[in-house]
Protein backbone atom coordinates (compact mmCIF):
# COMPACT_ATOMS: atom_id res chain seq x y z
CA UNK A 1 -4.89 -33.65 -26.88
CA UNK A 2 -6.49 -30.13 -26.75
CA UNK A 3 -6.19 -28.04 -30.01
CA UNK A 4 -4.13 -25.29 -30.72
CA UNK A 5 -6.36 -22.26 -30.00
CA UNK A 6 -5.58 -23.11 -26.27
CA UNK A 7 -1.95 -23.51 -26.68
CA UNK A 8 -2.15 -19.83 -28.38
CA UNK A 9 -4.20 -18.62 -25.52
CA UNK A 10 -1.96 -19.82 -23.08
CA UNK A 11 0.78 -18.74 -25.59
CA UNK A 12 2.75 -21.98 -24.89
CA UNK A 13 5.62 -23.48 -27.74
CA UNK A 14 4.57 -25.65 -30.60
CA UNK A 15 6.74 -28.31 -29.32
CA UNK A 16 4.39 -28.18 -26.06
CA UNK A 17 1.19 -30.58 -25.59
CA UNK A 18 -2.11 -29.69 -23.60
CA UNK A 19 -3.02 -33.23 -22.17
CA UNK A 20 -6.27 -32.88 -20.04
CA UNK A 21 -7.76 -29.69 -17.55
CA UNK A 22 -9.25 -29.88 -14.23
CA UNK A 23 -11.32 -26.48 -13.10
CA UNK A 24 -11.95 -25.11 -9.59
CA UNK A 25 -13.54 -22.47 -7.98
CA UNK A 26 -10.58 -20.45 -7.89
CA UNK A 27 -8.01 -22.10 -10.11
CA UNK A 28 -7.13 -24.15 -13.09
CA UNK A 29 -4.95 -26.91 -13.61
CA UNK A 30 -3.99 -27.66 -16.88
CA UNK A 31 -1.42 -30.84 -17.60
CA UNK A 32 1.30 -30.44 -20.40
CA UNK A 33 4.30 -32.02 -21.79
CA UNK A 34 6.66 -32.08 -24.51
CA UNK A 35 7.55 -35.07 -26.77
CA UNK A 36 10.97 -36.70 -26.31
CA UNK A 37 13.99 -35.49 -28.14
CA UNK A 38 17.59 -34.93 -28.82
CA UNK A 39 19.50 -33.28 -25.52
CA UNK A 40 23.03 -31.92 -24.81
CA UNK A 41 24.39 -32.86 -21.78
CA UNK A 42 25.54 -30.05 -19.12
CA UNK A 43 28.37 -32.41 -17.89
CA UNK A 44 29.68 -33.79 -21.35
CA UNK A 45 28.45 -31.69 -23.94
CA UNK A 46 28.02 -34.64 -25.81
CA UNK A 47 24.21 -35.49 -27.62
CA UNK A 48 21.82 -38.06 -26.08
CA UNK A 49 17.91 -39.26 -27.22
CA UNK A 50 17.90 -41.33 -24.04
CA UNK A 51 14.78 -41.09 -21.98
CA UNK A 52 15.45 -42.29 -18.63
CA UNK A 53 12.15 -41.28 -16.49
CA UNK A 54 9.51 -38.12 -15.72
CA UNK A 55 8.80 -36.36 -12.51
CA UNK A 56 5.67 -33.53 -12.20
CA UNK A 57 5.45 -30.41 -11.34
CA UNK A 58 3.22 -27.72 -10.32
CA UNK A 59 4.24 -24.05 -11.91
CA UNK A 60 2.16 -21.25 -11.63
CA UNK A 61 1.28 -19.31 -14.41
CA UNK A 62 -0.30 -15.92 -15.10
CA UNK A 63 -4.32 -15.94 -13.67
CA UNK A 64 -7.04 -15.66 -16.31
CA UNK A 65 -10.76 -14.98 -15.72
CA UNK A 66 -10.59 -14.60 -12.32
CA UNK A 67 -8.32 -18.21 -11.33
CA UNK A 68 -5.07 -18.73 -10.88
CA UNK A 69 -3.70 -21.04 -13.76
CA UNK A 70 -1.35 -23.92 -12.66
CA UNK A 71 0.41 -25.76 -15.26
CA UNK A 72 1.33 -29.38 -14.27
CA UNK A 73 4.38 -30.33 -16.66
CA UNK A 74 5.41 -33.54 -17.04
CA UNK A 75 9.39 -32.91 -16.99
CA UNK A 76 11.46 -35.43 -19.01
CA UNK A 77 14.87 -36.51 -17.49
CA UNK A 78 17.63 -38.02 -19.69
CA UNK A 79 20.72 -40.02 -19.30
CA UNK A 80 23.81 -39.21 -20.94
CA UNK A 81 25.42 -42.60 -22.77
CA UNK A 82 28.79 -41.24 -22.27
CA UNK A 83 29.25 -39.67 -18.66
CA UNK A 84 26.26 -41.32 -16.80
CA UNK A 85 24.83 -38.00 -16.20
CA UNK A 86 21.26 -37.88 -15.17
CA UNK A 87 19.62 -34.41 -16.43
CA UNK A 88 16.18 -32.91 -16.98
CA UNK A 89 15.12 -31.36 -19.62
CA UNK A 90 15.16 -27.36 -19.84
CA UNK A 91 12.04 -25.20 -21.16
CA UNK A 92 12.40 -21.64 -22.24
CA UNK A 93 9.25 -20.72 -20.38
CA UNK A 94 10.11 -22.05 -17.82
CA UNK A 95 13.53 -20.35 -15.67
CA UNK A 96 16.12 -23.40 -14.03
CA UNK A 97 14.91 -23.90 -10.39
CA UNK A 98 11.98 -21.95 -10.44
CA UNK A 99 7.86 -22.76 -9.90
CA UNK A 100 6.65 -19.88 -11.82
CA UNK A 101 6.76 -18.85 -15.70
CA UNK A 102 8.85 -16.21 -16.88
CA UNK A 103 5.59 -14.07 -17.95
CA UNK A 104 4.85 -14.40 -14.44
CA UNK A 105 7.41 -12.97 -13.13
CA UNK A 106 7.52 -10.06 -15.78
CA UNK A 107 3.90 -9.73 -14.42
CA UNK A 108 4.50 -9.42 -10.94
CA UNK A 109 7.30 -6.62 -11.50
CA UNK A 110 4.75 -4.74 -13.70
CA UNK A 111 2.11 -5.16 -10.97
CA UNK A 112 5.02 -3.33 -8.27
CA UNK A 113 5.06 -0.81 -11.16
CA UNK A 114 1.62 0.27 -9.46
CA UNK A 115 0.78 1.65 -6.21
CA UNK A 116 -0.27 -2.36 -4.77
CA UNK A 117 0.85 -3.29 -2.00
CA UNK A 118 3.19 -6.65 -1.68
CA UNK A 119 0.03 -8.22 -0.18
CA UNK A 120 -2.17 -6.89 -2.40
CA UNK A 121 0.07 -8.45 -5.95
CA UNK A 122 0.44 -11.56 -4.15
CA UNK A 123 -4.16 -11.96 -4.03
CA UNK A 124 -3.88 -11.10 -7.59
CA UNK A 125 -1.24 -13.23 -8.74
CA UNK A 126 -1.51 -16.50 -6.18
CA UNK A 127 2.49 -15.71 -5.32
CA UNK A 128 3.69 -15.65 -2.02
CA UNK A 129 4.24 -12.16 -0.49
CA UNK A 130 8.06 -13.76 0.45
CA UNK A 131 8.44 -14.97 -3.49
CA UNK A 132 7.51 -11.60 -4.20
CA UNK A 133 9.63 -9.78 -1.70
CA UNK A 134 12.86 -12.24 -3.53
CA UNK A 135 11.79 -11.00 -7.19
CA UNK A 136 11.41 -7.29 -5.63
CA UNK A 137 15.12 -7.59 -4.31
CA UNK A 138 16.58 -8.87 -7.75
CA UNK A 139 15.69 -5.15 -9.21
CA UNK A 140 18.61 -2.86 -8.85
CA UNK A 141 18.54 0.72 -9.21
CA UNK A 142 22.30 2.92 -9.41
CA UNK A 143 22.63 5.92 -8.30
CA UNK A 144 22.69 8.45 -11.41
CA UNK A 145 26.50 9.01 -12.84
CA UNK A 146 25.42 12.14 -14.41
CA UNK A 147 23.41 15.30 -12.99
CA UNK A 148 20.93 17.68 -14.97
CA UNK A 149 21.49 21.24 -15.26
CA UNK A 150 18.33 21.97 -12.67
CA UNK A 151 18.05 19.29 -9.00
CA UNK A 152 15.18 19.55 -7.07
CA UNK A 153 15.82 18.57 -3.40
CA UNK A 154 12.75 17.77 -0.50
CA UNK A 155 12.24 15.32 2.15
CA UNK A 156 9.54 12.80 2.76
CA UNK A 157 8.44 11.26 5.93
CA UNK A 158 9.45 7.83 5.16
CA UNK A 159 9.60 6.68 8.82
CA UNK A 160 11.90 3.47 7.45
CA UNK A 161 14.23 2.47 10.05
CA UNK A 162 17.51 4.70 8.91
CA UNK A 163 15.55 8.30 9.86
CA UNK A 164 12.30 9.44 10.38
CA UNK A 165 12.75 11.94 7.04
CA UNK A 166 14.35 10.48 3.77
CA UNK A 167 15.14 12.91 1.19
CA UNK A 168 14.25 12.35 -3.07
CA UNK A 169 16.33 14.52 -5.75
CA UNK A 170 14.45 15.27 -8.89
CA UNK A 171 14.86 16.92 -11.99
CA UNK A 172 11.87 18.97 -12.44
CA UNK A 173 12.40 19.85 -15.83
CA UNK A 174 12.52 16.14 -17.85
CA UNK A 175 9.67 15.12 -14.74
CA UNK A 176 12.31 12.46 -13.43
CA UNK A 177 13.26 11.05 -10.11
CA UNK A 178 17.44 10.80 -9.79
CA UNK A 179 17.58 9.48 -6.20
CA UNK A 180 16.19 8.69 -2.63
CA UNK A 181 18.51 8.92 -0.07
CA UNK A 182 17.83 7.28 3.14
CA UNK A 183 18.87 10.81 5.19
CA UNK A 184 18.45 13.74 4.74
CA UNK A 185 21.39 15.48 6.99
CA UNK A 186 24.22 17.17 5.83
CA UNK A 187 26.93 14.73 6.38
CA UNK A 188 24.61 12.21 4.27
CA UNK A 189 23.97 14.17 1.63
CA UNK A 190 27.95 15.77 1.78
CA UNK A 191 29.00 12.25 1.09
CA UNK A 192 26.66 11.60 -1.83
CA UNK A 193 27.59 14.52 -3.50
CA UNK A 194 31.37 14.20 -3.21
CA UNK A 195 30.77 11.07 -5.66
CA UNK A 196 30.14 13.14 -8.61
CA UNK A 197 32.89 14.73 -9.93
CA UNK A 198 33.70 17.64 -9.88
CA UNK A 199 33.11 18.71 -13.59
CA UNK A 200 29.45 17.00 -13.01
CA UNK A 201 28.73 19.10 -10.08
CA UNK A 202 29.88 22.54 -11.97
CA UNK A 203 27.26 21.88 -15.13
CA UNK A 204 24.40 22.31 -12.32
CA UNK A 205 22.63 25.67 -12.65
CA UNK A 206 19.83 26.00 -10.58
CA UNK A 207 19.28 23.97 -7.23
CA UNK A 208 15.59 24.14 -5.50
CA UNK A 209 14.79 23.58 -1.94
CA UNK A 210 12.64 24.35 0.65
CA UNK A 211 13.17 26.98 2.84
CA UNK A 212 15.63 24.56 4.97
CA UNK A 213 19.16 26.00 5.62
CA UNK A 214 21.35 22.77 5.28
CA UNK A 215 20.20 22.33 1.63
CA UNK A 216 21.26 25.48 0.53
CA UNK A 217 24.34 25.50 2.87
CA UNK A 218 25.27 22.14 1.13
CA UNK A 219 24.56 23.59 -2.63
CA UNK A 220 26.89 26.71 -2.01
CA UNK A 221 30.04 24.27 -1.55
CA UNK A 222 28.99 21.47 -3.95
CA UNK A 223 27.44 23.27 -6.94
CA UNK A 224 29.12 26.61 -6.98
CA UNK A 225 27.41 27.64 -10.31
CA UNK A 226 24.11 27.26 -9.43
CA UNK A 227 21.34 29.77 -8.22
CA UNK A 228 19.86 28.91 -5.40
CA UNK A 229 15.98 28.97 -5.96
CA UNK A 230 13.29 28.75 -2.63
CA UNK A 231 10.63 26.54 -4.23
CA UNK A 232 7.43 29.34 -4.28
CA UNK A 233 4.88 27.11 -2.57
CA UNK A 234 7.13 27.56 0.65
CA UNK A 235 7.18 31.43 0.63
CA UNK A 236 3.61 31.87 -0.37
CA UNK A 237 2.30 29.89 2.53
CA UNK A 238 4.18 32.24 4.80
CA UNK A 239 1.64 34.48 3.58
CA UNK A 240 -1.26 32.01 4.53
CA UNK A 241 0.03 31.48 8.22
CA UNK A 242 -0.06 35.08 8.69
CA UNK A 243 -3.34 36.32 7.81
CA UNK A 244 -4.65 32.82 9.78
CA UNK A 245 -2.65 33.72 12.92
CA UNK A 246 -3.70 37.19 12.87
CA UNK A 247 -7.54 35.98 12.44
CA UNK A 248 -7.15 33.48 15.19
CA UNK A 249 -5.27 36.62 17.62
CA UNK A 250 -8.37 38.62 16.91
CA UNK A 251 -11.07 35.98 17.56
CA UNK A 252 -9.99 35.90 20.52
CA UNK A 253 -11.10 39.15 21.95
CA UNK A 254 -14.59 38.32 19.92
CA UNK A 255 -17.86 37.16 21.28
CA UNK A 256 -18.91 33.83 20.73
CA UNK A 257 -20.79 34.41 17.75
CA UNK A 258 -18.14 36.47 16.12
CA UNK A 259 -15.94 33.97 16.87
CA UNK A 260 -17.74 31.44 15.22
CA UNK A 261 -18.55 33.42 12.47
CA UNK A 262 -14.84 34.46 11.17
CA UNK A 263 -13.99 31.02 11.85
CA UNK A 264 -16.55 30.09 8.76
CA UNK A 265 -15.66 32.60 6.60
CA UNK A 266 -11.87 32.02 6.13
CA UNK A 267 -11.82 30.63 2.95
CA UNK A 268 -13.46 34.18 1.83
CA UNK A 269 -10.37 36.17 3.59
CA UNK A 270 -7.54 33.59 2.09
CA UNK A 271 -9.00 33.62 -1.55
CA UNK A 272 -7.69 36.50 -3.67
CA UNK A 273 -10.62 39.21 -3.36
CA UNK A 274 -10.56 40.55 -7.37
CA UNK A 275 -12.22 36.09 -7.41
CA UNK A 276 -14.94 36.97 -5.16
CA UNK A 277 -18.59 37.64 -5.74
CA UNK A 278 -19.70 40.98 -5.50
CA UNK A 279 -21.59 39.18 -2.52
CA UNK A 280 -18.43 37.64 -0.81
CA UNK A 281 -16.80 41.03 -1.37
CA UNK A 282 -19.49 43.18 0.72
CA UNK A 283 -19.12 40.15 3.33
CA UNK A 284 -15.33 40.70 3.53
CA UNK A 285 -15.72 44.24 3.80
CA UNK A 286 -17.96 43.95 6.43
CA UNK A 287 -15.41 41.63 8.82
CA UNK A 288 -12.29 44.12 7.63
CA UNK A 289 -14.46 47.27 9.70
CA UNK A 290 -14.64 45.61 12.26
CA UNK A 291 -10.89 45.70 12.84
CA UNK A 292 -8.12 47.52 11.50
CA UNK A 293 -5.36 44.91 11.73
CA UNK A 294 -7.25 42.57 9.54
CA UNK A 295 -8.31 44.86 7.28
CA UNK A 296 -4.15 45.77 6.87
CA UNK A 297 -3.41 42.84 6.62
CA UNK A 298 -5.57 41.55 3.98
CA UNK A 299 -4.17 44.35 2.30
CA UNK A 300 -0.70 43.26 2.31
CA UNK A 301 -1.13 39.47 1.52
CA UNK A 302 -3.39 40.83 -2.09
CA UNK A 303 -0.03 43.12 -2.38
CA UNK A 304 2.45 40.12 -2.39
CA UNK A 305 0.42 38.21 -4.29
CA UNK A 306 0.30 40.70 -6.83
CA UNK A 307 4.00 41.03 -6.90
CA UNK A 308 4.41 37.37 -7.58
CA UNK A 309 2.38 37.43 -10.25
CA UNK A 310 4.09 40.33 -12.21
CA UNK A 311 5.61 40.16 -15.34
CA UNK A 312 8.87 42.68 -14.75
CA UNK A 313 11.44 40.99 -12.61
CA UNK A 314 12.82 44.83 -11.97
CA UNK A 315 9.72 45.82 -10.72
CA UNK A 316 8.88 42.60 -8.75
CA UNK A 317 12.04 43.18 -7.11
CA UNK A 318 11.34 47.00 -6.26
CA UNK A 319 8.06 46.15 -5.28
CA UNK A 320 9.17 43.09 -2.94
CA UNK A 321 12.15 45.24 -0.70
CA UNK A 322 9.08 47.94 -0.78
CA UNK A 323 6.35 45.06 0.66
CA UNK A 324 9.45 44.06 3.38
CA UNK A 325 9.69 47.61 4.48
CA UNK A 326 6.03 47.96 4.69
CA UNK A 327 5.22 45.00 6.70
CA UNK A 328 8.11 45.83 9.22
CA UNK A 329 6.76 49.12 10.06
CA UNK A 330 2.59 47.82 9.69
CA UNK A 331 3.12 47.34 13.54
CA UNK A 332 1.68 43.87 13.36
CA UNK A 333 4.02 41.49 14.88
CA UNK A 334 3.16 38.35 12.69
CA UNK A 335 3.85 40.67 9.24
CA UNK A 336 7.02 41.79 11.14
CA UNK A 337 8.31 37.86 12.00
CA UNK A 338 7.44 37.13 7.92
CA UNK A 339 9.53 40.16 6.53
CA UNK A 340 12.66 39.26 8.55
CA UNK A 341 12.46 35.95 7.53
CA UNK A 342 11.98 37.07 4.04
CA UNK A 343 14.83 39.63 4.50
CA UNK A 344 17.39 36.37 5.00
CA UNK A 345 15.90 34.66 2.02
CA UNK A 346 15.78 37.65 -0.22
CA UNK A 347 18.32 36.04 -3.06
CA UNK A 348 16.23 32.78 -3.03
CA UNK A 349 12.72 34.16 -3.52
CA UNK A 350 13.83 36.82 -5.94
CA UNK A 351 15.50 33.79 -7.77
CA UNK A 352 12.16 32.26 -7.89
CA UNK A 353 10.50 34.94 -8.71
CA UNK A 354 12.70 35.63 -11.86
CA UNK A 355 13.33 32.02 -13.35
CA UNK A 356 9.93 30.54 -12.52
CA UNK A 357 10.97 26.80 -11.61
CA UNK A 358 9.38 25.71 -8.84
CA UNK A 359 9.29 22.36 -6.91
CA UNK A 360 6.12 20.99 -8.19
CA UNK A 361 7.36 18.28 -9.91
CA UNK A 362 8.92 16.52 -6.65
CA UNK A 363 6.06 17.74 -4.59
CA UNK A 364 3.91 15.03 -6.68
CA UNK A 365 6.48 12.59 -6.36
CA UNK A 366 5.66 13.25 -2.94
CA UNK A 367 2.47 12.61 -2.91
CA UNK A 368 2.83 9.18 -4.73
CA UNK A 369 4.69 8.03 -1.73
CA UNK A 370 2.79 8.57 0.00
CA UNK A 371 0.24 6.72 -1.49
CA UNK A 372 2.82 3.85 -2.02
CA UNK A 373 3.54 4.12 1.85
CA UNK A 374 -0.28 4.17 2.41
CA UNK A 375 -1.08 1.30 1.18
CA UNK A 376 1.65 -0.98 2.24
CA UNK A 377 0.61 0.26 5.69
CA UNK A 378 4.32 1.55 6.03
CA UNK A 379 7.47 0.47 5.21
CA UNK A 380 10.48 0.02 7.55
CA UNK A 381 13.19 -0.95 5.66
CA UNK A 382 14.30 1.57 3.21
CA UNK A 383 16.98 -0.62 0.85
CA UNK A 384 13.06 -2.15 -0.83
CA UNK A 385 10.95 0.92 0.02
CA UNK A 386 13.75 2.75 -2.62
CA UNK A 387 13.36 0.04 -5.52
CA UNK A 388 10.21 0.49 -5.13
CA UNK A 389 10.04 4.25 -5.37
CA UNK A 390 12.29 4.36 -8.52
CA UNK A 391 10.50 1.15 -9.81
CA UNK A 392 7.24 2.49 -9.36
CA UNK A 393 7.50 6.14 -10.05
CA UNK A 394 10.21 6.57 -12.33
């Protein structure tokens, strides 16, 4: 019999015996039993000491040093005196019908807690990826009964077999994922919301999205309180494409070393020009002589970014109607395209612009995904792939 430091490591009952060990290269078996004793009958109820015979078996266990531990139990079986009933013996480590501890199995759902793939937990763990994938589906996640006062709304390319883009609501103020629906169209997301109540629905305030017209066509009839709010990450890089496409129209007409030359230096036009070197600064002012259209528009992406980073929402909002009226009449068609679609989203960006809550939050839930996706080399059923998103993440 070993002593009691290895029952403790193993963290195994008092009324549990270590018999004998045999080590491998990659595992460990280690034999154990329990002494006879008094057992209640499932069929009866009644008590029995009877020991009728033992069978063995193999449980897996959590792995330690680098081996997967086995522990072969010797199970006891009983007879009951007064109904005949044959029974074994139950263990409180050890769940009815299962080959695997209970630790175990709390160790393999902390493990899916991770970014791991299924594969990936089952080479740590010595568990099949299809005992896994049965442990994964016994996890349940409801659909939230309540809402927050701010939702946060933005699609994923999930690629599961419902749609190519799956949409994940957030509440980007306590950092917390509520949902992932497997759609992201408005009759999908119509349904879900007529679920909440509608005293739930009125205590939302502010709704962010993307700059994606179903989402805030769908918030205007569901959440008629809230203020719609264009996440500021969207608008800003409206900015970016601009001042790109313009670069890339006038490369065009360039020679070849021009060409390749602007094409270098467009992390010096994009960055804000008060950051650059005094260095960088005589290189960008050399590229803006060379044409007027750059040069203007330079000038108007600094302006917006300036705006956005003002302190007076009155004067943010003067300023912003005066940058749309600017950069219709600049004559350059790609600051023209940007104001008009500005124009329609007006209430949104303002909005952002005022209350500073942005979509960051569910952009990094995003990214997780990702990651999660990444690694299990896709997923293409969506019921698991959202357990796992609100197991993992949330």
């Amino acid at each position: 019999m070993y002593p009691n430091y290895s029952k403790i490591l193993l963290n195994l009952k008092k009324d549990v015996f270590i018999r004998r060990s045999i080590h491998s290269d990659s595992s460990l078996k280690i034999f154990i039993e329990t002494h006879p004793k008094e057992q209640i009958c499932p069929c009866c109820g009644q008590k029995t000491k009877r020991f009728h015979d033992y069978r063995l078996q193999e449980i897996q266990d959590i792995p330690y040093q680098e081996k997967h531990i086995i522990l072969v139990l010797r199970k006891h079986r009983y007879l009951c005196k007064s109904c005949g009933k044959r029974f074994l013996e139950s263990y409180s480590f050890l769940p009815r019908y299962h080959r695997w501890t209970r630790r175990l199995a709390f160790f393999v759902i902390h493990l899916l807690r991770q970014t791991f793939s299924l594969k990936q937990v089952s080479f740590f763990t010595g568990v099949t990826v299809q005992t896994i994938t049965r442990l994964l589906d016994t996890i349940h996640y409801n659909p939230p009964n309540k809402l927050p006062t701010v939702i946060s709304i933005d699609e994923f390319k999930g690629n599961a077999l419902t749609r190519k883009y799956q949409c994940i609501l957030v509440d980007p103020r306590k950092h917390k994922i509520l949902d992932t629906l497997p759609d992201r169209t408005q009759n999908h997301l119509a349904d879900y919301w007529r679920n909440f109540p509608r005293k739930e629905r009125l205590k939302v305030q502010f709704f962010i999205c993307d700059m994606w017209r179903p989402y805030t066509e769908l918030a205007k009839v569901f959440f008629p309180n809230e203020k719609i709010i264009v996440d500021k990450y969207h608008f800003i890089r409206q900015i970016t494409w601009v001042i790109e496409n313009v670069r890339k129209r006038l490369q065009r007409s360039m020679p070849v070393n021009l060409r390749k030359y602007y094409r270098c230096s467009r992390k010096l036009i994009l960055t804000r020009y008060r950051k650059l070197t005094d260095k960088n600064k005589q290189a960008c002012d050399l590229m803006f002589q060379y044409n007027d259209d750059l040069r203007l528009a330079h000038m108007m992406k600094e302006w917006f970014y300036d705006i956005c980073q003002m302190n007076s929402y009155r004067k943010q909002q003067k300023e912003f109607d005066d940058w749309i009226s600017n950069a219709r009449d600049c004559g350059i068609i790609e600051f023209e395209k940007c104001a008009n679609t500005f124009q329609s989203w007006r209430k949104e960006i303002l909005n952002a612009l005022k209350y500073g809550i942005t979509n960051g939050p569910t952009e990094g839930f995003n990214n997780k995904i990702k990651v999660l996706k990444r690694s299990s080399y896709g997923i293409r059923n969506f019921k698991p792939f959202r357990t796992r998103i609100l197991h993992c993440i949330s």
